[in-house]
N, C-alpha and C. Protein backbone atom coordinates (compact mmCIF):
# COMPACT_ATOMS: atom_id res chain seq x y z
N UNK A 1 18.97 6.22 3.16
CA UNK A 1 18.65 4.95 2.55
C UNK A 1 17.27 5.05 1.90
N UNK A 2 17.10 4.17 0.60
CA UNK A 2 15.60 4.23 0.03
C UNK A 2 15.40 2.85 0.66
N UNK A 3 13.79 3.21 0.41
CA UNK A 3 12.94 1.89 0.51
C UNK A 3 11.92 1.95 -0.72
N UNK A 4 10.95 0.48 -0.64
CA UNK A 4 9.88 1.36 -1.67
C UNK A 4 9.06 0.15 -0.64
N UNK A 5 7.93 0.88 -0.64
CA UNK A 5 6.60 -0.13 -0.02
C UNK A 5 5.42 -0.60 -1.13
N UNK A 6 5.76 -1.72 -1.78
CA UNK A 6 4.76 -2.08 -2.73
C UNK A 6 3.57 -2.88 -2.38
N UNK A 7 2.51 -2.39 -3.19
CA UNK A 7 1.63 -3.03 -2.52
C UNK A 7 -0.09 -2.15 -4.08
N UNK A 8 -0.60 -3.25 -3.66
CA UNK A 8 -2.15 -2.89 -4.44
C UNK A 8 -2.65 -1.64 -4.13
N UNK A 9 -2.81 -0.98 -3.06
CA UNK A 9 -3.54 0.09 -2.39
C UNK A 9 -5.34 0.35 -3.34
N UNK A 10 -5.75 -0.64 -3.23
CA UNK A 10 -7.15 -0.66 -3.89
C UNK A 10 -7.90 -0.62 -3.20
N UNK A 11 -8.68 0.43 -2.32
CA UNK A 11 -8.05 2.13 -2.16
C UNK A 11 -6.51 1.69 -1.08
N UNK A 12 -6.18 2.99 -1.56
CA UNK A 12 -5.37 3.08 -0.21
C UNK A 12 -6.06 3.70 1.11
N UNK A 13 -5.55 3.23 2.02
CA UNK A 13 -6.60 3.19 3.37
C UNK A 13 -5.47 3.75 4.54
N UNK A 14 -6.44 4.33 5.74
CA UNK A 14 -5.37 4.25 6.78
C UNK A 14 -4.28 3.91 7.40
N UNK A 15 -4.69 2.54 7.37
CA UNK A 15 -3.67 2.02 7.76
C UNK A 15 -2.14 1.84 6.65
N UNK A 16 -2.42 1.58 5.61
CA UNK A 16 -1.27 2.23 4.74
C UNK A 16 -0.69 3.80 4.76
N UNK A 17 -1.35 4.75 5.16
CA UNK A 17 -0.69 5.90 5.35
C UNK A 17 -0.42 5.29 6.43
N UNK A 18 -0.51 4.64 7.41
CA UNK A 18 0.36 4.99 8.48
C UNK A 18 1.50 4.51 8.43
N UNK A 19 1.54 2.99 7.42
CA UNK A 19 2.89 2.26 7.50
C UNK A 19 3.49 3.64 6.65
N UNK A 20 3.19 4.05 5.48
CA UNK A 20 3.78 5.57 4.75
C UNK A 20 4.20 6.47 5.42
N UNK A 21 3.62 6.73 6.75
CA UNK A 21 4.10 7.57 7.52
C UNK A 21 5.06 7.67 8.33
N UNK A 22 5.48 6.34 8.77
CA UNK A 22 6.08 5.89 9.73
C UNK A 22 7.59 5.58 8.83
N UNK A 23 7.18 4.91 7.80
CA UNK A 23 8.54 4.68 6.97
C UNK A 23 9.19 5.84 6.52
N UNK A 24 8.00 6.70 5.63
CA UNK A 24 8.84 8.32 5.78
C UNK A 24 9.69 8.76 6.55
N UNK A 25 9.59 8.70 7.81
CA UNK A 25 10.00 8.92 8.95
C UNK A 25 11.35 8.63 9.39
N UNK A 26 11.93 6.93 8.98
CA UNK A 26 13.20 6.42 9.48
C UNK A 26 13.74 6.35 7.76
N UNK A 27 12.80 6.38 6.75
CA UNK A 27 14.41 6.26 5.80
C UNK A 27 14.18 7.28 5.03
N UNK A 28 15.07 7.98 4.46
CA UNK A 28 15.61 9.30 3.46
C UNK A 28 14.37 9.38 2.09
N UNK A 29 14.37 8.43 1.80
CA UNK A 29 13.24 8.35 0.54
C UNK A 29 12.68 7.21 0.35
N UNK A 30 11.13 7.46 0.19
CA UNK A 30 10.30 6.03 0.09
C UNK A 30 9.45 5.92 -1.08
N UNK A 31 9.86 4.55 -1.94
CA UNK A 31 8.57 4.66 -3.35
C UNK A 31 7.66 4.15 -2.65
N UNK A 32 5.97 4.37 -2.74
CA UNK A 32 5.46 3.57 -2.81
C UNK A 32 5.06 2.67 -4.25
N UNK A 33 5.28 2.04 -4.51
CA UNK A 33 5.46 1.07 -5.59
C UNK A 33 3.76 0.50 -5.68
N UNK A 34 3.10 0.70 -6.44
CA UNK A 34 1.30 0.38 -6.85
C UNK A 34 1.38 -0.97 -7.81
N UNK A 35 0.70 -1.77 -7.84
CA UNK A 35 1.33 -3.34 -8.17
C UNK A 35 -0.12 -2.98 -9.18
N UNK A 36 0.57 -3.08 -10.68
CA UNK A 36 -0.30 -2.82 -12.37
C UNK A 36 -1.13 -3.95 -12.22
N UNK A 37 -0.49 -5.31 -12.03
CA UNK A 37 -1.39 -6.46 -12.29
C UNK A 37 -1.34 -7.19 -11.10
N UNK A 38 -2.41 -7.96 -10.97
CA UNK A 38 -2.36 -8.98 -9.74
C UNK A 38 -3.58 -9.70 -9.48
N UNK A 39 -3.15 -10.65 -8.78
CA UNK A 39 -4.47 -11.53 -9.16
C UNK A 39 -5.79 -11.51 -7.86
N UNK A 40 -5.47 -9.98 -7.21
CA UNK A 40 -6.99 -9.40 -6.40
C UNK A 40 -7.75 -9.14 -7.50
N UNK A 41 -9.20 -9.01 -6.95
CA UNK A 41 -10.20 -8.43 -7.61
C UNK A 41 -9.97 -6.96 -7.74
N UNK A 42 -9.76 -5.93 -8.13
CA UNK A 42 -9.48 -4.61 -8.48
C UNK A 42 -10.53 -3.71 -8.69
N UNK A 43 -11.04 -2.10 -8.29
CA UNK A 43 -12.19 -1.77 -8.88
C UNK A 43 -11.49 -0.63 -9.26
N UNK A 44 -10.14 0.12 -9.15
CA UNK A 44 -9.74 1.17 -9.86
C UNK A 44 -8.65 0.44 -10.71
N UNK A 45 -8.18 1.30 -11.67
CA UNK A 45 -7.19 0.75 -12.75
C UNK A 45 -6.02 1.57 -11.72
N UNK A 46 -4.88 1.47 -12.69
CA UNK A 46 -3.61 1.31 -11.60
C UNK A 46 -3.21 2.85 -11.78
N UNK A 47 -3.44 3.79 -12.63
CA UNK A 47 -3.20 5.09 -12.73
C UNK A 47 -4.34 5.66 -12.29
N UNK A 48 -5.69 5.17 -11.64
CA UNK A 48 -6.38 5.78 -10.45
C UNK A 48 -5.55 5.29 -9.34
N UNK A 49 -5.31 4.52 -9.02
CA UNK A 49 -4.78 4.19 -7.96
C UNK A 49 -3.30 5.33 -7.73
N UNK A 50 -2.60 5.40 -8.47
CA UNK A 50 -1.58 5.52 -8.21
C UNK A 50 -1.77 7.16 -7.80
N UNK A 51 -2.58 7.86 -8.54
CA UNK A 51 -3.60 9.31 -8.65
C UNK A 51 -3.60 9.18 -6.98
N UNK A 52 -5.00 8.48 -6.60
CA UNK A 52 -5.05 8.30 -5.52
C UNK A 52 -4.33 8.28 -4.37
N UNK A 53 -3.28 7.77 -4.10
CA UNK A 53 -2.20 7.56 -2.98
C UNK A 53 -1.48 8.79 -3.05
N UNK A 54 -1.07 9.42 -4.31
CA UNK A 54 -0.62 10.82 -4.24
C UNK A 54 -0.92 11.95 -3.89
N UNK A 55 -2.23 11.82 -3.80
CA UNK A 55 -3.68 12.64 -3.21
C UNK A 55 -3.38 12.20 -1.44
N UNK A 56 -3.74 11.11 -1.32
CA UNK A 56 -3.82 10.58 0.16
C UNK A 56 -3.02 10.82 0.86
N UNK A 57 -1.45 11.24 0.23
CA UNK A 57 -0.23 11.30 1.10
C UNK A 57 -0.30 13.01 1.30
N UNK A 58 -0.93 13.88 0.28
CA UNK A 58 -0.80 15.23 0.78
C UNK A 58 -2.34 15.35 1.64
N UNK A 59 -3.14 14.68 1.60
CA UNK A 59 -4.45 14.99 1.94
C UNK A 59 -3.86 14.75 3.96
N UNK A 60 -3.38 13.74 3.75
CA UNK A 60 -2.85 13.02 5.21
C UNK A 60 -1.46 13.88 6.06
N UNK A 61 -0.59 15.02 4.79
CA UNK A 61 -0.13 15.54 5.45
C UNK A 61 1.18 15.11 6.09
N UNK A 62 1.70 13.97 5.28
CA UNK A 62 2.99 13.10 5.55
C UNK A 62 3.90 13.96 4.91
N UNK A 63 4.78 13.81 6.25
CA UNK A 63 6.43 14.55 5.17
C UNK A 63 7.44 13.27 4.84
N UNK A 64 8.34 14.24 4.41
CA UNK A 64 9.39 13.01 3.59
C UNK A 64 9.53 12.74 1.99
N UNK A 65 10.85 12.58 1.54
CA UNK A 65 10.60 12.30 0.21
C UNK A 65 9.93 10.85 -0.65
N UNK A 66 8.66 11.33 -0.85
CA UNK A 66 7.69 9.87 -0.98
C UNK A 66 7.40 9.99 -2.56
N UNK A 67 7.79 9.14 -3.31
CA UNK A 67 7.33 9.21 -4.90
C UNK A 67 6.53 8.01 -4.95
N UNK A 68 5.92 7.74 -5.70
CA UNK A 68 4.27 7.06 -5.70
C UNK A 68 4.59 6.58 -7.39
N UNK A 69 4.92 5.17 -7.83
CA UNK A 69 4.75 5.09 -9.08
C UNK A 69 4.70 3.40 -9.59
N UNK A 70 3.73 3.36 -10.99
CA UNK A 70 3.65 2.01 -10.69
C UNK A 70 4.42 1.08 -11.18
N UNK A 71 4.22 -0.43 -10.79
CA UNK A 71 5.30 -1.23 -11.37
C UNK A 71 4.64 -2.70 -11.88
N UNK A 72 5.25 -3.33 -12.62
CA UNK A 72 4.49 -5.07 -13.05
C UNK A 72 5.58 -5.49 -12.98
N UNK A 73 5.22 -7.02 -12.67
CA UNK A 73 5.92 -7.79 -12.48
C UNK A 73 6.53 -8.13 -11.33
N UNK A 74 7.92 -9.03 -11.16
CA UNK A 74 7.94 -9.36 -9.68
C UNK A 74 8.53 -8.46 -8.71
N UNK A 75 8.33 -8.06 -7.43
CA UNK A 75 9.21 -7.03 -6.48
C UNK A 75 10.45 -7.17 -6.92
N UNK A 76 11.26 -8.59 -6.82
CA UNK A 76 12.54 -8.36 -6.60
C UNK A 76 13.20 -7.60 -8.15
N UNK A 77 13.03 -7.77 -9.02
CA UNK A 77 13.14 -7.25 -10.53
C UNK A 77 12.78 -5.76 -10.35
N UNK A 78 12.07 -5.76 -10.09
CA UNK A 78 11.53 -4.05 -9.89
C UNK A 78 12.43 -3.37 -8.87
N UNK A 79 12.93 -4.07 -7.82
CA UNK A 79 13.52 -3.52 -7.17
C UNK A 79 15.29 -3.54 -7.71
N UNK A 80 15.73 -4.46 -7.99
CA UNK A 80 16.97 -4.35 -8.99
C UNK A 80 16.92 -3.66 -9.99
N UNK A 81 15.91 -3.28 -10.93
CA UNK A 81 15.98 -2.11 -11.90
C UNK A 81 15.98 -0.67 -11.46
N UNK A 82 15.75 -0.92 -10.00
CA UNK A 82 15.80 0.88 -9.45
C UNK A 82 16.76 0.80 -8.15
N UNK A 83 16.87 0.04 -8.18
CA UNK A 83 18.91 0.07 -7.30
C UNK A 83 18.32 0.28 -5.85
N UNK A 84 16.94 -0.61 -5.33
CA UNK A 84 16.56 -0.75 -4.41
C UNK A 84 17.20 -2.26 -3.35
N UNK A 85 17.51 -2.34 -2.36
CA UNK A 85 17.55 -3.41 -1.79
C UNK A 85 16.60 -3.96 -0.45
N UNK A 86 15.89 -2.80 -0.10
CA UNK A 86 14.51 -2.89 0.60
C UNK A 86 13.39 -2.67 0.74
N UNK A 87 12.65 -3.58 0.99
CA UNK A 87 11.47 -3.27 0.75
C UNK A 87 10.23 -3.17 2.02
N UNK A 88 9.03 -2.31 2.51
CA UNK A 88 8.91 -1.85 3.53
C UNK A 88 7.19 -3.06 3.51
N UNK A 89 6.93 -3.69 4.30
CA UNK A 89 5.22 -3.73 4.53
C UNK A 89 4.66 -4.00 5.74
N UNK A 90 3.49 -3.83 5.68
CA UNK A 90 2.95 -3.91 6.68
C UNK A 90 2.08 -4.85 7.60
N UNK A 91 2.19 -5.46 8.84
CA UNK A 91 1.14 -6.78 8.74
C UNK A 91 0.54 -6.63 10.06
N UNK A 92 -0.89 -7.00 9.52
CA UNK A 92 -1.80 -6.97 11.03
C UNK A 92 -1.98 -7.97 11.38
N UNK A 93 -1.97 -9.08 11.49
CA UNK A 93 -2.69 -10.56 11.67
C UNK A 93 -1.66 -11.34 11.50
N UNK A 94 -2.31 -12.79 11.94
CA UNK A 94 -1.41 -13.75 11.82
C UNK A 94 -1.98 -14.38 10.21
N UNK A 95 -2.80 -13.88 9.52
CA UNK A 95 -3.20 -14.13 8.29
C UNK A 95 -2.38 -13.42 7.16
N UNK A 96 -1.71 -12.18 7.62
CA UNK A 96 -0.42 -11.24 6.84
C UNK A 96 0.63 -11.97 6.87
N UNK A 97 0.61 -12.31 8.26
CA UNK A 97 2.23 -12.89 8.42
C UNK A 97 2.23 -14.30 7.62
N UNK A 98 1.21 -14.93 7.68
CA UNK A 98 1.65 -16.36 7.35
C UNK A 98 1.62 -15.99 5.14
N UNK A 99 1.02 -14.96 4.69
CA UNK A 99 1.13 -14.65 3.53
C UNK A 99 2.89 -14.33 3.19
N UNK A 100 2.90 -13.17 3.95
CA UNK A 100 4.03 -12.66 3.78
C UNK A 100 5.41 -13.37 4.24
N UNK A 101 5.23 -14.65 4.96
CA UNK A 101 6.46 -14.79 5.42
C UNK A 101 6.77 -16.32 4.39
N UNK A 102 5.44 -16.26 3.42
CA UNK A 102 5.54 -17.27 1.90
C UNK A 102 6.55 -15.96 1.24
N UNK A 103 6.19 -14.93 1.18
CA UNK A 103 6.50 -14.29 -0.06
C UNK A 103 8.16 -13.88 0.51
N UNK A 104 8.29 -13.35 1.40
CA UNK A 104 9.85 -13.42 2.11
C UNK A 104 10.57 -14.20 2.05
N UNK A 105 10.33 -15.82 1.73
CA UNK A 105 11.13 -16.74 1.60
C UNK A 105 11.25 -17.03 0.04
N UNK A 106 10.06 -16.61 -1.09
CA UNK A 106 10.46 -16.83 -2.41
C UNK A 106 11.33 -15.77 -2.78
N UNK A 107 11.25 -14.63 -2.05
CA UNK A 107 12.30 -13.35 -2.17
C UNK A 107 13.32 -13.82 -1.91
N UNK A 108 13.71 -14.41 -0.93
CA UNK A 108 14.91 -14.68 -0.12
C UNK A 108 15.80 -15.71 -1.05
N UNK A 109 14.95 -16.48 -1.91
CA UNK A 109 15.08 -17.77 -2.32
C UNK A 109 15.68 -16.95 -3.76
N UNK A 110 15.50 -16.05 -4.63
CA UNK A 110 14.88 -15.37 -6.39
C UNK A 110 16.57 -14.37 -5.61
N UNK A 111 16.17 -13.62 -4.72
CA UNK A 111 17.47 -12.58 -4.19
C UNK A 111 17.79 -12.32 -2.87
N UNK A 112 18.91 -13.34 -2.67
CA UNK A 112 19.21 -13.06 -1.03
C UNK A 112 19.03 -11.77 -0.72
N UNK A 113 19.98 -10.73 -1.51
CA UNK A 113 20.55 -9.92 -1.02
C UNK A 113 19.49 -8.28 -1.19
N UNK A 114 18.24 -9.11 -1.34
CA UNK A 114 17.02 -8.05 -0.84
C UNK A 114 16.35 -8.40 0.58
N UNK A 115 16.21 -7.37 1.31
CA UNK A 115 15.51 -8.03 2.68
C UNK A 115 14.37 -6.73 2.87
N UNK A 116 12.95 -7.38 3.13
CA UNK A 116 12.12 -6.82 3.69
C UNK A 116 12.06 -6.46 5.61
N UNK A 117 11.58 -5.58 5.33
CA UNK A 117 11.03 -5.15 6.92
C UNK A 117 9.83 -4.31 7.07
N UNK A 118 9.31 -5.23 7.82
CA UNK A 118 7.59 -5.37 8.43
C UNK A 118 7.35 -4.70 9.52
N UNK A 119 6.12 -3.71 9.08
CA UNK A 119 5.78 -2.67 10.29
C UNK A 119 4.19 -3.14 10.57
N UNK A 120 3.90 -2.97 11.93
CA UNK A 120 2.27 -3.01 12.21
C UNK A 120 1.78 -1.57 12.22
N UNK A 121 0.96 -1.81 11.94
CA UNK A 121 0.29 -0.34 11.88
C UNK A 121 -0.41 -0.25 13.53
N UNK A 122 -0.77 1.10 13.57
CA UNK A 122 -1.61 1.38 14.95
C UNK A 122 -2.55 0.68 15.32
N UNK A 123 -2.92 0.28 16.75
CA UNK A 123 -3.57 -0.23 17.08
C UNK A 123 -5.30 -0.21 15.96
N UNK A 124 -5.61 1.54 15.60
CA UNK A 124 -6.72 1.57 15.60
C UNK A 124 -6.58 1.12 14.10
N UNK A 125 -5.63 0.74 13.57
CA UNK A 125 -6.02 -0.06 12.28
C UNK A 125 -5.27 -1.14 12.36
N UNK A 126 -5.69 -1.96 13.26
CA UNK A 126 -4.83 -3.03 12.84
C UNK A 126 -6.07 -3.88 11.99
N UNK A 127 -7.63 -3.78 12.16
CA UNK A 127 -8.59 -4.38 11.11
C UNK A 127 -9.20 -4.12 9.90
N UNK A 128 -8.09 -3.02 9.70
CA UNK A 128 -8.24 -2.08 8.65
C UNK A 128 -7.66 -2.82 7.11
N UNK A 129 -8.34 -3.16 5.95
CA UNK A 129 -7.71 -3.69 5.02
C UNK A 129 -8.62 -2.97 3.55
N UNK A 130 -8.10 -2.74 2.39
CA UNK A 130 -8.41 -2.28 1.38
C UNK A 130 -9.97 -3.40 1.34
N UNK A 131 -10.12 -4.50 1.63
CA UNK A 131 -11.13 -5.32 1.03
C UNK A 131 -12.56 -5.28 2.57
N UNK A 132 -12.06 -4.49 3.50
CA UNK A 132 -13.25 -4.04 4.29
C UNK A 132 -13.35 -2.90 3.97
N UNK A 133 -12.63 -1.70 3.46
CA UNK A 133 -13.43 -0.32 3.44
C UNK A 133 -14.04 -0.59 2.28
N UNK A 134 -13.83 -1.38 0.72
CA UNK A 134 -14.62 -1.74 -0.45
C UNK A 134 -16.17 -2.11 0.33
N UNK A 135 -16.14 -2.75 1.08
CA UNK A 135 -17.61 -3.41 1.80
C UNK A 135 -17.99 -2.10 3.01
N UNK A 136 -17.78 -1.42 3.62
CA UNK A 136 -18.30 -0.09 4.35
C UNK A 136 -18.56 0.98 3.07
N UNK A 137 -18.23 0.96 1.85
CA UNK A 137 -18.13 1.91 0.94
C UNK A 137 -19.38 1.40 0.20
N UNK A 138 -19.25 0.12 -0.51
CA UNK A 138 -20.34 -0.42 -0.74
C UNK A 138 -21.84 -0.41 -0.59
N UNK A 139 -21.98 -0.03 1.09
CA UNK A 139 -23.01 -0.44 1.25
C UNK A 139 -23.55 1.22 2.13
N UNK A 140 -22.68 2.04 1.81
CA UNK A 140 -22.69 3.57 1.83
C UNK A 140 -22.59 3.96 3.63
N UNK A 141 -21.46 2.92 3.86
CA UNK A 141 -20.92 3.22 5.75
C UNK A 141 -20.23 4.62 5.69
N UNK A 142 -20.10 4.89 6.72
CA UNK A 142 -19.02 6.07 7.39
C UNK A 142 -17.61 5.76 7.15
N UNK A 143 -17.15 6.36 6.28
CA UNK A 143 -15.46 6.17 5.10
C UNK A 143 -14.34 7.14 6.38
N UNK A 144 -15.35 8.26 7.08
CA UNK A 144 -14.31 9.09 7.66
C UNK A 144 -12.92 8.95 8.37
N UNK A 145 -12.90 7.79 9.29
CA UNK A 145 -11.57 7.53 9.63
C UNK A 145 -10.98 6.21 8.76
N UNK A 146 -11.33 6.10 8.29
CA UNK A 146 -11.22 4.75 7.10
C UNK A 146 -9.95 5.19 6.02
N UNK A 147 -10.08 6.52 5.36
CA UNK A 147 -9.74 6.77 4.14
C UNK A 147 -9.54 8.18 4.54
N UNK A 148 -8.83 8.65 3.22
CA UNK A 148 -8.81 10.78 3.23
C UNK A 148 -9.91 11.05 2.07
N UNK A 149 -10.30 12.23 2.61
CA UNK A 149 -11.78 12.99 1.18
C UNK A 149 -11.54 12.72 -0.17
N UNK A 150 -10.10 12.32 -0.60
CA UNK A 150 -10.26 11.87 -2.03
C UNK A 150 -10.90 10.11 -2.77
N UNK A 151 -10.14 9.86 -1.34
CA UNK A 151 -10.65 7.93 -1.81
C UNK A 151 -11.68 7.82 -1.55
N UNK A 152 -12.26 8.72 -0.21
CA UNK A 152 -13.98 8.30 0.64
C UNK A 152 -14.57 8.87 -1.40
N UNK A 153 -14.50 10.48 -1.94
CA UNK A 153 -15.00 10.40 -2.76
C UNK A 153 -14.83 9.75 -4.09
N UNK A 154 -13.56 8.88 -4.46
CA UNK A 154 -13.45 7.73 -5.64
C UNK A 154 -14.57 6.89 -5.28
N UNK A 155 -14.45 6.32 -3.80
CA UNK A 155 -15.12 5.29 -3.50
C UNK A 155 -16.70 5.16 -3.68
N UNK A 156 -17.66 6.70 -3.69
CA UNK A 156 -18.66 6.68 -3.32
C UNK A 156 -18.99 6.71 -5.01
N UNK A 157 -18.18 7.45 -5.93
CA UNK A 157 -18.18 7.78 -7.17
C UNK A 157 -18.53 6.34 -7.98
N UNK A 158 -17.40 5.29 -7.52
CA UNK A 158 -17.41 4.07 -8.22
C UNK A 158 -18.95 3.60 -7.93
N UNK A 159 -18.71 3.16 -6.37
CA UNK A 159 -20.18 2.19 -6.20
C UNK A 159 -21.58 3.29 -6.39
N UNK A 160 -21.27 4.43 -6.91
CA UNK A 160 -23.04 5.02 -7.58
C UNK A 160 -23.25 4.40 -9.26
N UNK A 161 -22.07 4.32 -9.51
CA UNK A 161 -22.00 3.81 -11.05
C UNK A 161 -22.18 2.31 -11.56
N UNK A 162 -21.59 1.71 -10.20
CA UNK A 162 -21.58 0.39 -10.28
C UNK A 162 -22.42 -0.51 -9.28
């Protein structure tokens, strides 16, 4: 069975390899799907990003057939143009869930017959989010268990420039 796990990955961070890892794991092939537009604040464009996660998944050493590519517009469309019917994410908080279980019901509502399934990541990232390693990166923290050597160095690259 495919899945694809879409999502910003601005960086991609630990705790997303792990949901990557873990999904690798139970289904046959997984996109991760990199979201072009959206209305986060962004500091890489979407073909760094997408660079990035392709880097992160061999840097991290995940097996499985994982293709990495990006998409606009809404999941469920994206996922009917590639003959997907699931989609994989991940939630730490009751601040994920109450996001995601808006966006599961406009899914549910746009295409029954797509259903998501929600993984937590490991304990040691469950406070782990793309918009705290931007602020440990920022302010030139310890990236090491945070990220893999390619994003710690995007990350340090951006905020010397910016």
């Amino acid at each position: 069975m495919k899945v694809v796990y879409p999502g910003t990955f601005d960086p991609v961070t630990a705790g997303h390899l792990d949901i990557i890892r873990r999904a690798a794991g139970i289904f046959e092939e997984l996109e991760v799907a990199v979201v072009d537009i959206s209305s986060k604040l962004m500091i890489f464009d979407t073909e760094t990003r997408v660079d990035l996660v392709k880097k992160a998944v061999l840097e991290a050493g995940i097996r499985g057939v994982i293709n990495v590519c990006p998409f606009g517009g809404l999941l469920i469309d994206y996922m009917h143009k590639k003959n997907y019917s699931i989609f994989v994410r991940g939630l730490r908080a009751n601040s994920d869930f109450e996001y995601e279980f808006q966006m599961q019901l406009m899914n549910r509502r746009l295409a029954p017959e797509i259903t998501g399934i929600y993984m937590m990541p490991s304990e040691h990232n469950m406070y782990l989010s793309s918009t705290v390693v931007k602020e440990v990166a920022k302010f030139g923290g310890n990236l090491d268990t945070l990220v893999t050597p390619s994003v710690e160095k995007a990350l340090k690259y951006y905020y010397r420039r910016n």
